[in-house]
N, C-alpha and C. Protein backbone atom coordinates (compact mmCIF):
# COMPACT_ATOMS: atom_id res chain seq x y z
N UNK A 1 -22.52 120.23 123.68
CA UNK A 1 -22.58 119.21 122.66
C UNK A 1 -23.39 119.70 121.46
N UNK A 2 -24.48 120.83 121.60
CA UNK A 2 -25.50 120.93 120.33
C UNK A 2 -24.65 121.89 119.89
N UNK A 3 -23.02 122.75 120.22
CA UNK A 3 -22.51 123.70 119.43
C UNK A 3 -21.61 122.94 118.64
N UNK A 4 -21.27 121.54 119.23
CA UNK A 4 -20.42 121.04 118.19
C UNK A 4 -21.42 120.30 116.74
N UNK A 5 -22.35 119.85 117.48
CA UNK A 5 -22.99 119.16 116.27
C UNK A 5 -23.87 120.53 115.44
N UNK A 6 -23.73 121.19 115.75
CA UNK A 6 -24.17 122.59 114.62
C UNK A 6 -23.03 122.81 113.81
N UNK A 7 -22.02 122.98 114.50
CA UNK A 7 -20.82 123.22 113.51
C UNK A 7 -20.69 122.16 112.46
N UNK A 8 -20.68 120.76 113.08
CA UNK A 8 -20.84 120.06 111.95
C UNK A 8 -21.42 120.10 111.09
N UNK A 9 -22.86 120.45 111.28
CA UNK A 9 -24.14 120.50 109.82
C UNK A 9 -23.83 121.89 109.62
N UNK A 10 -23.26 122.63 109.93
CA UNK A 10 -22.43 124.13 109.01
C UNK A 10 -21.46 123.25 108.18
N UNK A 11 -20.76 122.93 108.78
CA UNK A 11 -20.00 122.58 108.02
C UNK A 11 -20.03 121.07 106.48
N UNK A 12 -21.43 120.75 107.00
CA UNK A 12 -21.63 119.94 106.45
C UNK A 12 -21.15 118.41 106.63
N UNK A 13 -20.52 117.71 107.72
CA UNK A 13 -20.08 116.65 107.76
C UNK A 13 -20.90 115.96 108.76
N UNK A 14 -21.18 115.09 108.87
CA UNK A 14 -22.02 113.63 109.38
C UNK A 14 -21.33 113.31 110.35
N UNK A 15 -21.93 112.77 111.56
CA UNK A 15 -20.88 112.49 113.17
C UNK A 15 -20.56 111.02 112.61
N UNK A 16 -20.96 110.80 111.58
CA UNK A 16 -20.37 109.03 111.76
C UNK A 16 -18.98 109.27 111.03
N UNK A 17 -18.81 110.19 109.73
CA UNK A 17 -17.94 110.64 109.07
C UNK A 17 -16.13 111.08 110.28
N UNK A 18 -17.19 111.67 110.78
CA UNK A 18 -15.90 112.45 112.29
C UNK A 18 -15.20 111.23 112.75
N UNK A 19 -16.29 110.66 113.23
CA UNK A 19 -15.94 109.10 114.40
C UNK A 19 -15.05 109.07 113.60
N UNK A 20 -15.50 108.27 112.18
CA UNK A 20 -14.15 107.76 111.25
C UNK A 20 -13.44 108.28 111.14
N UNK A 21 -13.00 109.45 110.92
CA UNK A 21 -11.99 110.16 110.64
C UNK A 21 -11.10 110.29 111.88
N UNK A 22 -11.72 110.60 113.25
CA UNK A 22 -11.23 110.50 114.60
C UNK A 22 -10.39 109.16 114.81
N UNK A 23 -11.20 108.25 114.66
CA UNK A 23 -10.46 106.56 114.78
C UNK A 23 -9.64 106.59 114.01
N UNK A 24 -9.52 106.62 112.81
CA UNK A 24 -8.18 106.55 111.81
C UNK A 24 -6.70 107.28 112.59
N UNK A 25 -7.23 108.48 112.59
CA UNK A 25 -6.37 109.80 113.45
C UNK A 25 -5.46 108.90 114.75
N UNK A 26 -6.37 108.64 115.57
CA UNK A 26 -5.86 108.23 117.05
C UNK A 26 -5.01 106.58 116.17
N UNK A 27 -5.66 105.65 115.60
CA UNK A 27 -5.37 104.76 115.74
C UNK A 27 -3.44 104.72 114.43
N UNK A 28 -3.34 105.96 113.87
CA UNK A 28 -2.32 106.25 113.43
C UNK A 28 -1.24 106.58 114.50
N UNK A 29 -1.83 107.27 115.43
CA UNK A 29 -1.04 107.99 116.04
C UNK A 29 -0.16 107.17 117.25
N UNK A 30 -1.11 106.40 117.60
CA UNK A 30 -1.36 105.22 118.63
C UNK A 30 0.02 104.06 117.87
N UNK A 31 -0.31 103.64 116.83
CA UNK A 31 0.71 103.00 116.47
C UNK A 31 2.19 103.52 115.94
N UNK A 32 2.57 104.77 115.78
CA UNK A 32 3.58 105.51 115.90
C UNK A 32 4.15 105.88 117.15
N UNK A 33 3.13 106.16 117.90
CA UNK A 33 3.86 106.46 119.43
C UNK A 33 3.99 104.71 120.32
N UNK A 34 3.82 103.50 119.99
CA UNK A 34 4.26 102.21 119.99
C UNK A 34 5.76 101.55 119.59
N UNK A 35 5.60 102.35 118.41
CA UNK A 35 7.18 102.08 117.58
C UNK A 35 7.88 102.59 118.15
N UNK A 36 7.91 103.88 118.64
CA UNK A 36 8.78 104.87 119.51
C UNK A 36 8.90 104.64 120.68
N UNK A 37 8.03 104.16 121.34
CA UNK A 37 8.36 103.38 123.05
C UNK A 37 8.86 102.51 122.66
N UNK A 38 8.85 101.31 121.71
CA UNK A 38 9.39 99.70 121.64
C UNK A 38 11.09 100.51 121.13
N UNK A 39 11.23 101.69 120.49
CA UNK A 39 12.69 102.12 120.39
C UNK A 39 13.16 101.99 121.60
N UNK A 40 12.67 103.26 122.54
CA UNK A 40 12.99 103.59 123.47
C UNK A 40 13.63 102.94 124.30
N UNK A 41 12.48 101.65 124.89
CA UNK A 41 12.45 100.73 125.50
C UNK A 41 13.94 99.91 125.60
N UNK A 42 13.91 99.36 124.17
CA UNK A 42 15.27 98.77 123.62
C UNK A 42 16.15 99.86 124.17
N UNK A 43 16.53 101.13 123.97
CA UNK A 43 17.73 101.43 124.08
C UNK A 43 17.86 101.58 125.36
N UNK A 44 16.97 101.89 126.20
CA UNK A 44 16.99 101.89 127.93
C UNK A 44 17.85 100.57 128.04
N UNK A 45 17.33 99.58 127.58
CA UNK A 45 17.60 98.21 128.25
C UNK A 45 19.28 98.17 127.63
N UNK A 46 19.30 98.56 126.51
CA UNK A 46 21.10 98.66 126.48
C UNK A 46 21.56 99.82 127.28
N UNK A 47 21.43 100.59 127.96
CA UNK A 47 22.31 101.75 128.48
C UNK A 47 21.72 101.14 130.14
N UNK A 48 21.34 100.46 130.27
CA UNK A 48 21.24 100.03 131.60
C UNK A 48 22.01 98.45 131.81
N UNK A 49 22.21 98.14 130.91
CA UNK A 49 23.47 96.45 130.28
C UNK A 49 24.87 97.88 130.50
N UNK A 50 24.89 98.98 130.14
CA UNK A 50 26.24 99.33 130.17
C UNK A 50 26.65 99.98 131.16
N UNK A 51 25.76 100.15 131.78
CA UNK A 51 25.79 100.58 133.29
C UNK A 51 26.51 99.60 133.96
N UNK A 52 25.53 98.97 133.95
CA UNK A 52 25.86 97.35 134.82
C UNK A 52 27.46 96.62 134.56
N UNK A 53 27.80 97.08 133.35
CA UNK A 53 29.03 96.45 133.02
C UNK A 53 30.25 97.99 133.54
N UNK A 54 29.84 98.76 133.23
CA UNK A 54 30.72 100.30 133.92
C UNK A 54 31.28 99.40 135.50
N UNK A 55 29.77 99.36 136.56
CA UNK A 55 29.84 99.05 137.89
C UNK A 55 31.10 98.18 138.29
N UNK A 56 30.83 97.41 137.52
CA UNK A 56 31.30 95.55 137.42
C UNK A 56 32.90 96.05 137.52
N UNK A 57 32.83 96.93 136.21
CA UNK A 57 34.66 97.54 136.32
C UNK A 57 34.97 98.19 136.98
N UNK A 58 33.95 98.60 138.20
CA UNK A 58 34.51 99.66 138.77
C UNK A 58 35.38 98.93 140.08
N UNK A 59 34.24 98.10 140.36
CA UNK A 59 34.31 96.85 141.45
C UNK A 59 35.41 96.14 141.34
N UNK A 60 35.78 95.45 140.33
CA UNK A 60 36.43 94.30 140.19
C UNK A 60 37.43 94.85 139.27
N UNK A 61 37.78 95.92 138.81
CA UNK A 61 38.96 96.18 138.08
C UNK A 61 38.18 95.65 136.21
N UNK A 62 39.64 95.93 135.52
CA UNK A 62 39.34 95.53 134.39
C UNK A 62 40.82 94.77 133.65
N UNK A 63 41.48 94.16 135.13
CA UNK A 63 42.11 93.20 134.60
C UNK A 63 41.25 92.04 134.74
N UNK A 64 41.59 91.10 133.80
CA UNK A 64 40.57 89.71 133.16
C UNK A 64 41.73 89.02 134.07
N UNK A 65 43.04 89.03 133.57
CA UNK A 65 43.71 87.16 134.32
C UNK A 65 44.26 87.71 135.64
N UNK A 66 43.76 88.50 136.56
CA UNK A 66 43.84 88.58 137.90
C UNK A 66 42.56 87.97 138.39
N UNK A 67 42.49 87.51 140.11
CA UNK A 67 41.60 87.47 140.54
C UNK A 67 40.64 88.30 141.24
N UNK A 68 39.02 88.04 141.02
CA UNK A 68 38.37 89.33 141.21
C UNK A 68 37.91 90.24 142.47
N UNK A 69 39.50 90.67 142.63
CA UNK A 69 39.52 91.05 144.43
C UNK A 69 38.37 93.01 143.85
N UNK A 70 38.00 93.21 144.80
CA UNK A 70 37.65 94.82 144.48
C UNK A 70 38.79 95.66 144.12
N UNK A 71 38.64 96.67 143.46
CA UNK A 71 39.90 97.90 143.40
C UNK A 71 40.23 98.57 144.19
N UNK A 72 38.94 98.33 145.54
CA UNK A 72 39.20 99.46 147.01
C UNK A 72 40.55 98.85 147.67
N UNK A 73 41.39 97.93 147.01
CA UNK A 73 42.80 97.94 147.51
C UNK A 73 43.15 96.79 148.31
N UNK A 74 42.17 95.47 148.17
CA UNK A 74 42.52 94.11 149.21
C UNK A 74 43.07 93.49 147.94
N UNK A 75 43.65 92.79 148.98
CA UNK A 75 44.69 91.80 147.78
C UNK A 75 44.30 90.63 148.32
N UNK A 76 44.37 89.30 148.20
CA UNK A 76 43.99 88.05 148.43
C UNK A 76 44.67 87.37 149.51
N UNK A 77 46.13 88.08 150.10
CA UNK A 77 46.85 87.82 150.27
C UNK A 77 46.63 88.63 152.17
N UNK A 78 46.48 89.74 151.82
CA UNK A 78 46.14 90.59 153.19
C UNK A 78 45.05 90.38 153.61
N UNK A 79 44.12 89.41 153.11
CA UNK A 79 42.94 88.95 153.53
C UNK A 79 43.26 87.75 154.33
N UNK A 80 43.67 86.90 153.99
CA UNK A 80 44.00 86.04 155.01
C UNK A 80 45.13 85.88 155.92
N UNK A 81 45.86 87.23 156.24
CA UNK A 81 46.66 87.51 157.02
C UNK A 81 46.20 88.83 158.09
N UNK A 82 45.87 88.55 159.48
CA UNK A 82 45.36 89.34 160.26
C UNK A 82 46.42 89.71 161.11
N UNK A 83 46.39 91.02 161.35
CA UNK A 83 47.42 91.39 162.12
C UNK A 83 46.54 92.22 163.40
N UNK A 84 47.36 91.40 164.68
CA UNK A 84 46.86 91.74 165.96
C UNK A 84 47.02 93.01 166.37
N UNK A 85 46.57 94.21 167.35
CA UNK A 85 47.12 95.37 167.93
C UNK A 85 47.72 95.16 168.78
N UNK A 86 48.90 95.42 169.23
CA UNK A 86 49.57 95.12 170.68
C UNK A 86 49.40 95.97 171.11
């Protein structure tokens, strides 16, 4: 700690001067890297809405005026028709 505060009085600047200059520094930086997570954030939350809607089509097809059987191939129809093994 006494090599930094020598450098300072070499250099001539005051530790209250630093602080300030330090706080300004961080508290710039601090609110730039805020804006950039609250981006971020936002676009996560849309590419995870388009995910969710990808799934949905994967599941249920992407016909609208059918009913929403899965695409793994049941029909509404072979569902309530069971066929016995003899």
């Amino acid at each position: 700690m006494e090599t930094v505060i020598d450098l300072l009085r070499a250099i001539q600047l005051n530790m209250l001067d630093v602080v300030i200059a330090g706080l300004f520094i961080f508290s710039t930086g601090y609110l730039i890297g805020m804006k950039k997570v609250k981006k971020l954030t936002h676009e996560i939350y849309g590419l995870q809405r388009d995910v969710l809607e990808l799934n949905e089509e994967l599941l249920y097809g992407i016909h609208e005026n059918e009913s929403e059987t899965p695409v793994i191939g049941l029909k509404p129809d072979s569902m309530k028709q069971t066929k016995l093994a003899k």
